[in-house]
Protein backbone atom coordinates (compact mmCIF):
# COMPACT_ATOMS: atom_id res chain seq x y z
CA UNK A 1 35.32 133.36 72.36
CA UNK A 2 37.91 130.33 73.18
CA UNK A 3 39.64 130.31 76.37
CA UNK A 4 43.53 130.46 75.71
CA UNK A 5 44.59 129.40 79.86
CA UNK A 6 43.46 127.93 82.67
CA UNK A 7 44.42 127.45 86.42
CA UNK A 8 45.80 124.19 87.61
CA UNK A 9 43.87 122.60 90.01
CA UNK A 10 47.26 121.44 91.88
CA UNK A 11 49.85 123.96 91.68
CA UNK A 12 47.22 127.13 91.40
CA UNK A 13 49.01 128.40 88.27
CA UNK A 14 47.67 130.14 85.21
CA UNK A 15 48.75 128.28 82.50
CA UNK A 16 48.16 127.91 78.74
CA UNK A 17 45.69 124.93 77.63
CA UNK A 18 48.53 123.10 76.01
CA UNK A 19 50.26 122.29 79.14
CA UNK A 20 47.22 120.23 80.26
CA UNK A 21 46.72 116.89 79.33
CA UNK A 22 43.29 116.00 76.32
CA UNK A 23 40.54 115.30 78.46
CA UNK A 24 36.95 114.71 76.57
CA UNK A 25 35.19 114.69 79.89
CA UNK A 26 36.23 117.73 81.53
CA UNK A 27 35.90 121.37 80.74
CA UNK A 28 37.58 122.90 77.94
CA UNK A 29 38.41 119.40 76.46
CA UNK A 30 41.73 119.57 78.95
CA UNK A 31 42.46 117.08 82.68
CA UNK A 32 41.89 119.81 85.50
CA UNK A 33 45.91 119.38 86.75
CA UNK A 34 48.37 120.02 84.82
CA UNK A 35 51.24 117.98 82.57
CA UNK A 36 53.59 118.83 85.49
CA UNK A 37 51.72 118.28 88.44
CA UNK A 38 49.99 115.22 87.14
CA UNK A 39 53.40 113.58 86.25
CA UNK A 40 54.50 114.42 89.41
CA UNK A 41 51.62 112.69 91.31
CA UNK A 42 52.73 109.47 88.99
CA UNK A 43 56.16 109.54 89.58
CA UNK A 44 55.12 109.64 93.54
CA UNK A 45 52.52 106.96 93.01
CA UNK A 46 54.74 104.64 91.41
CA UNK A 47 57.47 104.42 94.31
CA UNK A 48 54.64 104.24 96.77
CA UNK A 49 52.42 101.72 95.67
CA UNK A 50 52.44 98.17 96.61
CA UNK A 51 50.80 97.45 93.34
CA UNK A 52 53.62 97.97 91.23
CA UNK A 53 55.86 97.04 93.26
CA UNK A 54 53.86 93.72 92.80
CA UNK A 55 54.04 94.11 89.08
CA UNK A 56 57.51 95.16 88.58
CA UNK A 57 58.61 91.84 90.56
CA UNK A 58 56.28 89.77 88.58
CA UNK A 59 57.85 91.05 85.24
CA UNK A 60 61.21 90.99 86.11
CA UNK A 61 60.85 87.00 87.09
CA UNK A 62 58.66 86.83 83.57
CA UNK A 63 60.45 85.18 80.99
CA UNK A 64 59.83 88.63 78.95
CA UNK A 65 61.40 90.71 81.97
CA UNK A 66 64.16 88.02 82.22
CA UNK A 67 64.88 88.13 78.32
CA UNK A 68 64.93 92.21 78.44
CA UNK A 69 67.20 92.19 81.63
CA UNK A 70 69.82 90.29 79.66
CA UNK A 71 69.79 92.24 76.23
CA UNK A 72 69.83 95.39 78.50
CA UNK A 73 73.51 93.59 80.31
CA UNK A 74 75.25 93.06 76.41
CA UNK A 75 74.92 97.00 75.84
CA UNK A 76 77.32 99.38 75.85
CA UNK A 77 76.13 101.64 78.06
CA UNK A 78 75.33 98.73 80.53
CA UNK A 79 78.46 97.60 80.86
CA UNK A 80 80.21 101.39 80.43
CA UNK A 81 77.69 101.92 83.73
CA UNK A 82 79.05 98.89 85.62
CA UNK A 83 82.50 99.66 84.69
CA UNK A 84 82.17 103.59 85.97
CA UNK A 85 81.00 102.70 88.89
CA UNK A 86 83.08 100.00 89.98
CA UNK A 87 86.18 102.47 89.54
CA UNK A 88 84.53 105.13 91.52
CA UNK A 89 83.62 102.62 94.30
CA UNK A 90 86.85 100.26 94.54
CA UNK A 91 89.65 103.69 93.45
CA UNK A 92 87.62 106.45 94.09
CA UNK A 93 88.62 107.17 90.25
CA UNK A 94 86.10 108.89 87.29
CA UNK A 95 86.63 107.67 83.89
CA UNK A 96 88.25 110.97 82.67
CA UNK A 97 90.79 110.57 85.38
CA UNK A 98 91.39 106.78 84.35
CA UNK A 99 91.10 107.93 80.93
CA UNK A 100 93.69 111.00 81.78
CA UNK A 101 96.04 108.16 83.32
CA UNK A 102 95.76 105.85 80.42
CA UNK A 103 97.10 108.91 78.16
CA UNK A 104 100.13 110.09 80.35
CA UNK A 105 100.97 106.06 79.79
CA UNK A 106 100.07 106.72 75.52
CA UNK A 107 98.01 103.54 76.43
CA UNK A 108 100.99 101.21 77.44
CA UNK A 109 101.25 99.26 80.59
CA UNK A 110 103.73 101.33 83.23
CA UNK A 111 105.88 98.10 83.45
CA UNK A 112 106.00 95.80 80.37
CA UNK A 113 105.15 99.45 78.09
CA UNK A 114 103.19 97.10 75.59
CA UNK A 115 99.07 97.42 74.84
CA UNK A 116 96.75 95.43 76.42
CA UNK A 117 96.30 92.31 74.79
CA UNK A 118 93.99 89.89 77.32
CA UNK A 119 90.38 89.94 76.21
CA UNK A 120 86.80 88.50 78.27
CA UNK A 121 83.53 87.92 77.03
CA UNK A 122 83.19 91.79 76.20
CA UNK A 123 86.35 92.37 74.31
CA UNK A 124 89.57 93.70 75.00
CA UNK A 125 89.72 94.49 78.44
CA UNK A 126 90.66 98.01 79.48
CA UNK A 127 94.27 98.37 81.49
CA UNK A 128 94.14 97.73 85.24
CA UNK A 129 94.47 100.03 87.79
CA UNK A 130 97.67 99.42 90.22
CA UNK A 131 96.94 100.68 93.80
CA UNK A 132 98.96 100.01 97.38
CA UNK A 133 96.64 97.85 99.20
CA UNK A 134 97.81 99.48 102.58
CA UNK A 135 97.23 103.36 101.91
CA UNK A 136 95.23 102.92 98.82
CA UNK A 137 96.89 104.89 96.70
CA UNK A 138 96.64 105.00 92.95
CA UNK A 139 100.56 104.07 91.41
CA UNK A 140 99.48 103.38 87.56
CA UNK A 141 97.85 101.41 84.58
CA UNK A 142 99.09 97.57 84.14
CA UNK A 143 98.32 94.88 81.60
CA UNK A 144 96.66 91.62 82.64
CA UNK A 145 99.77 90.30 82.45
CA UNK A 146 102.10 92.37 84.80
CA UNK A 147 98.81 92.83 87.24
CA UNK A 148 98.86 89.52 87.42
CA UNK A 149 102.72 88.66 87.91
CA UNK A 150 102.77 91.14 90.57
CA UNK A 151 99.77 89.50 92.43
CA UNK A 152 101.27 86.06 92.22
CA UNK A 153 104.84 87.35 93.80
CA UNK A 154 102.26 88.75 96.46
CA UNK A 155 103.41 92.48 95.82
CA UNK A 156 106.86 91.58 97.97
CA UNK A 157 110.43 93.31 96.04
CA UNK A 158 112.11 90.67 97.73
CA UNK A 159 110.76 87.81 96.13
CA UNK A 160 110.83 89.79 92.90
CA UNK A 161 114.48 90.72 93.13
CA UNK A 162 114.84 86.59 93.87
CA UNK A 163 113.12 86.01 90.89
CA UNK A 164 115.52 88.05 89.05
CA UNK A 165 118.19 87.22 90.16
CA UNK A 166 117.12 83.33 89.01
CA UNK A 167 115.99 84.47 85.98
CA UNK A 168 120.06 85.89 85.42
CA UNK A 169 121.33 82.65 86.57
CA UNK A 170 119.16 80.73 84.52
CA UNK A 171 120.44 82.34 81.25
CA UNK A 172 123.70 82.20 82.37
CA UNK A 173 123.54 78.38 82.07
C-alpha cells in the first residue's frame, strides 16, 4: 500500500505527495509543509532577516554584484522599465497612451512634422512629451530639436513672434 496524500503541517490541507518538497529524512520521503507554505515562509524570511539583508549589500558592493548591476542597466527591459516609469511619474502618461499619441502624430514631431533624428547612448531617442508647466497638461510629441527651441525662447509667444519677425527681416536683406 503507498500513500497517494498527506496533510500539510502549515496550512492543514490534504494534499497529493507531489506538492511537497523530496525529503530523505522525513516520512514518506516528502518535507512535512508543503511547496506553498514552505515558499511562503522563505519569501517572509528573506525580507525579515538581517542576514540577507547583510548579504545582499555585500554582493551588490562585490565586484560580481557591481558587474551584474551594470549588464542588467544595457537591457532592454531595464531601460523600457526606467523609461515607463518616468512617464507615469513626471506626465502621469502609460506607454500605450504615449504610444497612442505618437500614432495620431504618424510618428512626426507636432511642430517641425519630421522624425526624430537626435540619438544618446541607447539609440534613437523616443519623441518628447510637450506639457504646460503651469496646469500640467499634456499638448503633444516634439523632436529634440523643437523641445529644445521652445525651452531656450523660455516657452514665451512673444519672444517667438520676435524671433520671427527677425528671421523675415533677415531674409529680406
Amino acid at each position: 500500500m503507498s500513500i497517494q496524500n498527506k496533510i500539510c503541517s502549515k496550512c492543514k490541507k490534504r494534499k497529493i505527495l507531489s506538492e511537497f518538497y523530496k525529503h530523505k529524512g522525513h516520512k514518506f520521503g516528502v518535507s512535512s509543509a508543503c511547496k506553498k507554505c514552505i515558499r511562503q515562509r522563505n519569501k517572509e524570511d528573506y525580507y525579515t532577516s538581517p542576514r540577507i539583508k547583510i548579504a545582499n549589500k555585500k554582493y551588490c558592493n562585490s565586484p560580481r554584484g557591481k558587474k551584474t548591476r551594470q549588464y542588467y542597466r544595457q537591457t532592454d527591459g531595464y531601460k523600457f522599465n526606467r523609461w515607463k516609469y518616468w512617464l507615469r511619474d513626471k506626465y502621469g502618461l502609460t506607454p500605450e497612451q504615449y504610444n497612442q499619441m505618437a500614432l495620431d502624430q504618424h510618428g512626426l514631431c507636432i511642430i517641425c512634422k519630421q522624425p526624430e533624428t537626435a540619438s544618446n547612448q541607447y539609440g534613437l531617442m523616443r519623441l518628447a512629451v510637450d506639457h504646460n508647466h503651469e496646469t500640467g497638461k499634456i499638448c503633444g510629441l516634439l523632436c529634440q530639436r523643437c523641445n529644445s527651441a521652445i525651452g531656450l525662447l523660455r516657452e514665451d509667444a512673444e519672444i517667438l513672434k520676435r524671433a520671427i519677425k527677425y528671421l523675415g527681416d533677415k531674409n529680406a536683406r
